[in-house]
N, C-alpha and C. Protein backbone atom coordinates (compact mmCIF):
# COMPACT_ATOMS: atom_id res chain seq x y z
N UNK A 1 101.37 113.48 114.59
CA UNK A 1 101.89 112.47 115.49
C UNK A 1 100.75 111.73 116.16
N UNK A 2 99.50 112.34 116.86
CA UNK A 2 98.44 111.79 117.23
C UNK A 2 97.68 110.95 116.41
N UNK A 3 97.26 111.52 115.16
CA UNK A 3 96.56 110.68 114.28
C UNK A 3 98.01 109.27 113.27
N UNK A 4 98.79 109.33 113.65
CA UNK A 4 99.90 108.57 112.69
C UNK A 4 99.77 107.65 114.67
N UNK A 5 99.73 107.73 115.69
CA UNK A 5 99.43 106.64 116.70
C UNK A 5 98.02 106.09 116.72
N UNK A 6 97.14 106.75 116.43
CA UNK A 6 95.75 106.31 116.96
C UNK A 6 95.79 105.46 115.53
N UNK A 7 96.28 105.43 114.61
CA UNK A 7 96.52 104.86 113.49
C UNK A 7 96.87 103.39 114.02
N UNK A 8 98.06 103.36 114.24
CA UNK A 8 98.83 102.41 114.75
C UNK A 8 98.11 101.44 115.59
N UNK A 9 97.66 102.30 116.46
CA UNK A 9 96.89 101.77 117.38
C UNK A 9 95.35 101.00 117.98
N UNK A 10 94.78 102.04 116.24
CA UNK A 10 93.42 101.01 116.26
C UNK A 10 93.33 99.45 116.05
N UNK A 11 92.51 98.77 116.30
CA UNK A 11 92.67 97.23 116.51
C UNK A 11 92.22 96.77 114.99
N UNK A 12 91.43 97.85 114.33
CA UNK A 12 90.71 97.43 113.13
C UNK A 12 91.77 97.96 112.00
N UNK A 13 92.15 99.38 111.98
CA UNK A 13 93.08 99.67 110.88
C UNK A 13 94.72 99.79 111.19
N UNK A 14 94.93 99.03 112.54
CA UNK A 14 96.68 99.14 112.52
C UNK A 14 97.04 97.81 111.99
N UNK A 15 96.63 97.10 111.44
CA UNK A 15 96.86 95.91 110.52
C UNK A 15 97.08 95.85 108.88
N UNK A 16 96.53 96.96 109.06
CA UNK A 16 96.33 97.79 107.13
C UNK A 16 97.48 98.28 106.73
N UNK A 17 98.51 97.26 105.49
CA UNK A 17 99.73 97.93 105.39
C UNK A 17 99.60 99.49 104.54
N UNK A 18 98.56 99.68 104.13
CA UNK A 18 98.90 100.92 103.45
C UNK A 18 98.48 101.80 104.45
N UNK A 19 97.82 101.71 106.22
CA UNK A 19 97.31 102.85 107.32
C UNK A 19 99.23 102.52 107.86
N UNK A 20 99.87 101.67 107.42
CA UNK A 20 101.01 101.37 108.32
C UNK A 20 101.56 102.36 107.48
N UNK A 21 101.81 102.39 106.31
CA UNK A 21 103.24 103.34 105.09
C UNK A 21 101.91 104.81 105.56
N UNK A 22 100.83 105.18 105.60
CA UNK A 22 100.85 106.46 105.97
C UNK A 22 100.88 106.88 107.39
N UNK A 23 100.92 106.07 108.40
CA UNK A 23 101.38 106.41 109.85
C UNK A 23 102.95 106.10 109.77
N UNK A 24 103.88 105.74 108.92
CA UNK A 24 105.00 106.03 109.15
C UNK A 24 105.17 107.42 108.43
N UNK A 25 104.36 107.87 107.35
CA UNK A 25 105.05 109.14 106.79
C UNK A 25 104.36 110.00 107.39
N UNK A 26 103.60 110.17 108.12
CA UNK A 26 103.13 110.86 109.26
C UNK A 26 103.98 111.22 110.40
N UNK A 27 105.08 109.82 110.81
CA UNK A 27 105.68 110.27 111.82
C UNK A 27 107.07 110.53 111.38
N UNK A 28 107.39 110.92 110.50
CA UNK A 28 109.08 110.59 109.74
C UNK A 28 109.08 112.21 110.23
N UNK A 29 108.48 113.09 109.39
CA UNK A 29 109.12 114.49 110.16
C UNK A 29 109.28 115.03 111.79
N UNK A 30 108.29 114.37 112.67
CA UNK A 30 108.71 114.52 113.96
C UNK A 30 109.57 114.08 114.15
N UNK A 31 109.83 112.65 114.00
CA UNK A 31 111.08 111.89 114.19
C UNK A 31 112.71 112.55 114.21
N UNK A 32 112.57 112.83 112.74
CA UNK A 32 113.82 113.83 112.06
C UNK A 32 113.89 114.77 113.27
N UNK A 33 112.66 116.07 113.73
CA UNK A 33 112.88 116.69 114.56
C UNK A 33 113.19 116.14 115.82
N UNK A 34 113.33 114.84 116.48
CA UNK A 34 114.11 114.53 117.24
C UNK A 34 112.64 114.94 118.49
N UNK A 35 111.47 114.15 118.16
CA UNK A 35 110.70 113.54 118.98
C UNK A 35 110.71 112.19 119.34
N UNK A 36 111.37 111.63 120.89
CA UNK A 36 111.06 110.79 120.77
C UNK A 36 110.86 109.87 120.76
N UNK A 37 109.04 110.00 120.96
CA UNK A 37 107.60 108.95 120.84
C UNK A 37 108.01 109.06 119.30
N UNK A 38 107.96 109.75 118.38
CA UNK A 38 107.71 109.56 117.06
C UNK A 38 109.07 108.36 116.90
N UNK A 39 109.94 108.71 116.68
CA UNK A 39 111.56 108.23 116.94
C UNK A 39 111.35 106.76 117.33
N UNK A 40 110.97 106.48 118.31
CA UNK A 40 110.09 104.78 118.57
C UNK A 40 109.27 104.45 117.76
N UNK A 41 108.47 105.19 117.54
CA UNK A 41 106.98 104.13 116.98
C UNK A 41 107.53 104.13 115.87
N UNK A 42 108.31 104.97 115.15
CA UNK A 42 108.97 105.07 113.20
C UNK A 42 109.74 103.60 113.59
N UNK A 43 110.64 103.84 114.24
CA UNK A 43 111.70 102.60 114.32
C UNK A 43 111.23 101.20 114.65
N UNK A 44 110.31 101.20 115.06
CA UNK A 44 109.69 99.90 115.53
C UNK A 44 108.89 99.40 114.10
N UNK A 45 108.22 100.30 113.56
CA UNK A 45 107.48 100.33 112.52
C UNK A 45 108.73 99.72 111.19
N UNK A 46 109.47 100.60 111.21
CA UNK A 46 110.37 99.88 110.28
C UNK A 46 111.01 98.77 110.27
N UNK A 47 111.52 98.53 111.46
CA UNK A 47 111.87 97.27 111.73
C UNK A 47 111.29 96.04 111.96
N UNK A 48 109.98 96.07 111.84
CA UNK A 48 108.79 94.94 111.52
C UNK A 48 108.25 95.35 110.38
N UNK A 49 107.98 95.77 109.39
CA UNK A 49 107.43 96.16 108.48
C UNK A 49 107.97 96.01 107.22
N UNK A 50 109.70 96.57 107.13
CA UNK A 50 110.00 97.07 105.72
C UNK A 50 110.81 95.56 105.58
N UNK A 51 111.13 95.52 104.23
CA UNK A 51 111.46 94.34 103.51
C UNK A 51 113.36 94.87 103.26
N UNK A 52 113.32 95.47 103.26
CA UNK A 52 115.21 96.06 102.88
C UNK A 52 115.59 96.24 103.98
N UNK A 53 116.65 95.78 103.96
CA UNK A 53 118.04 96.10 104.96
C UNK A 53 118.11 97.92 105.39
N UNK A 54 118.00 98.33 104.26
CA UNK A 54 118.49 99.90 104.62
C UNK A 54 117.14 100.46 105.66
N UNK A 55 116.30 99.85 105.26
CA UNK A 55 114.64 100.64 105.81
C UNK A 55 115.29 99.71 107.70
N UNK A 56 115.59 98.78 107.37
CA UNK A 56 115.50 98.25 108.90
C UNK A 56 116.50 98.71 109.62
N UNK A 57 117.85 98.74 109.15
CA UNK A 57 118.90 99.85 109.87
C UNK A 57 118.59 100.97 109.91
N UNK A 58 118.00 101.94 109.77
CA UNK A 58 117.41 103.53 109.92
C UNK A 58 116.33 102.89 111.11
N UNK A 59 115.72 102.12 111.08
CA UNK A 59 114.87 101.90 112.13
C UNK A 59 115.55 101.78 113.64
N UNK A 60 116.39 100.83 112.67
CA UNK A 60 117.10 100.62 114.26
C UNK A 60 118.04 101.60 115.00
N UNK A 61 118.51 102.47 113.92
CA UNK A 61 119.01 104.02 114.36
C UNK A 61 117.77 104.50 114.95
N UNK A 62 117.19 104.90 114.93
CA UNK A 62 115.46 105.53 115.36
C UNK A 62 115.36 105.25 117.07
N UNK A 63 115.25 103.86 117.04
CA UNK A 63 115.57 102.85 117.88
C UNK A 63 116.34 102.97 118.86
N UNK A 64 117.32 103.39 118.96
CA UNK A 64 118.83 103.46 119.14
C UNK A 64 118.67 105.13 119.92
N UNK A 65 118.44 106.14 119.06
CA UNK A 65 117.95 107.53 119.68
C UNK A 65 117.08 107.31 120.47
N UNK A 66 116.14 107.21 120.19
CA UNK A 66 114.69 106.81 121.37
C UNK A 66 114.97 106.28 122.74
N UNK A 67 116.03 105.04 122.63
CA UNK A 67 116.32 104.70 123.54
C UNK A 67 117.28 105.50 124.61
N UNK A 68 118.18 105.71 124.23
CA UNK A 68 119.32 106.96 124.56
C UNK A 68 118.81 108.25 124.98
N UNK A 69 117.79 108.64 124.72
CA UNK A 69 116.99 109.40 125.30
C UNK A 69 116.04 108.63 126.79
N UNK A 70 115.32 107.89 126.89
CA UNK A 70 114.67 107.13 127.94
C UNK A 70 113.21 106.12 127.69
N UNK A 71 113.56 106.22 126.46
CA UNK A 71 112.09 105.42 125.66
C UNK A 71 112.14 104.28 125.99
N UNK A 72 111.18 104.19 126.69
CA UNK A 72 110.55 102.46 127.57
C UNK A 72 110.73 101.37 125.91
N UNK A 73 110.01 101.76 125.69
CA UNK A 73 108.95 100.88 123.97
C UNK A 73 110.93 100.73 123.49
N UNK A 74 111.51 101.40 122.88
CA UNK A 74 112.48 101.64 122.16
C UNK A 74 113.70 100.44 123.15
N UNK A 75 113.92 100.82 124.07
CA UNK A 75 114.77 100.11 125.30
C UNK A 75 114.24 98.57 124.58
N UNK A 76 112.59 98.42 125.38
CA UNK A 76 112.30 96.83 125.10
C UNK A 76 112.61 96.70 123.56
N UNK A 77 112.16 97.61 122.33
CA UNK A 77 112.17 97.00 121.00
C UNK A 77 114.17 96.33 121.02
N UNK A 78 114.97 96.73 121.25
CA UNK A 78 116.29 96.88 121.26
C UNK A 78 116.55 95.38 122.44
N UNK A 79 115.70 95.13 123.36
CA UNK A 79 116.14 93.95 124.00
C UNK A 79 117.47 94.39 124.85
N UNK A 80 117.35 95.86 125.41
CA UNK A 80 118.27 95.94 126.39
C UNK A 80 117.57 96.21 128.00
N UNK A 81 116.32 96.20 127.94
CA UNK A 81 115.78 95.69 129.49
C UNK A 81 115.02 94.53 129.48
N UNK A 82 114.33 94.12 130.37
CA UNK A 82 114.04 92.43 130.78
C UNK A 82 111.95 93.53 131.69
N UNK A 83 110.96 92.95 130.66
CA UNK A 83 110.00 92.82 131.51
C UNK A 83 109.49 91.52 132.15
């Protein structure tokens, strides 16, 4: 989960779609276990990223948990609070 964010997050390799497809399969099993930071950053990731419908609805399920739980990131990705 740490190295699949610092991934994400570097300025030099979170632009790299193939550091993007291995920081999502990095975070897909936390996720599943119902972390979730992982649960956001997967869903956000999919839903800017993947090219199919099915990859972007699972995101937005992701999305959807994250939020329902209290996930700031997940809330704004979803456009149900106002910064």
């Amino acid at each position: 989960m740490r190295v699949a964010e610092w991934l994400l997050d570097s300025p030099r390799l979170g632009e790299n779609p193939s550091v993007k497809h291995l920081a999502g399969r990095l975070l897909k099993q936390p996720a599943r276990e119902g972390v979730v930071a992982a649960q956001s950053r997967l869903g956000q990731l999919m839903c800017r990223e993947c090219g199919n419908a099915r990859d972007r609805r699972i995101g937005h399920d992701l999305l959807r948990q994250a939020a329902r739980a209290g996930d700031h990131r997940a809330r704004q990705a979803l456009g149900e609070i106002d910064d």
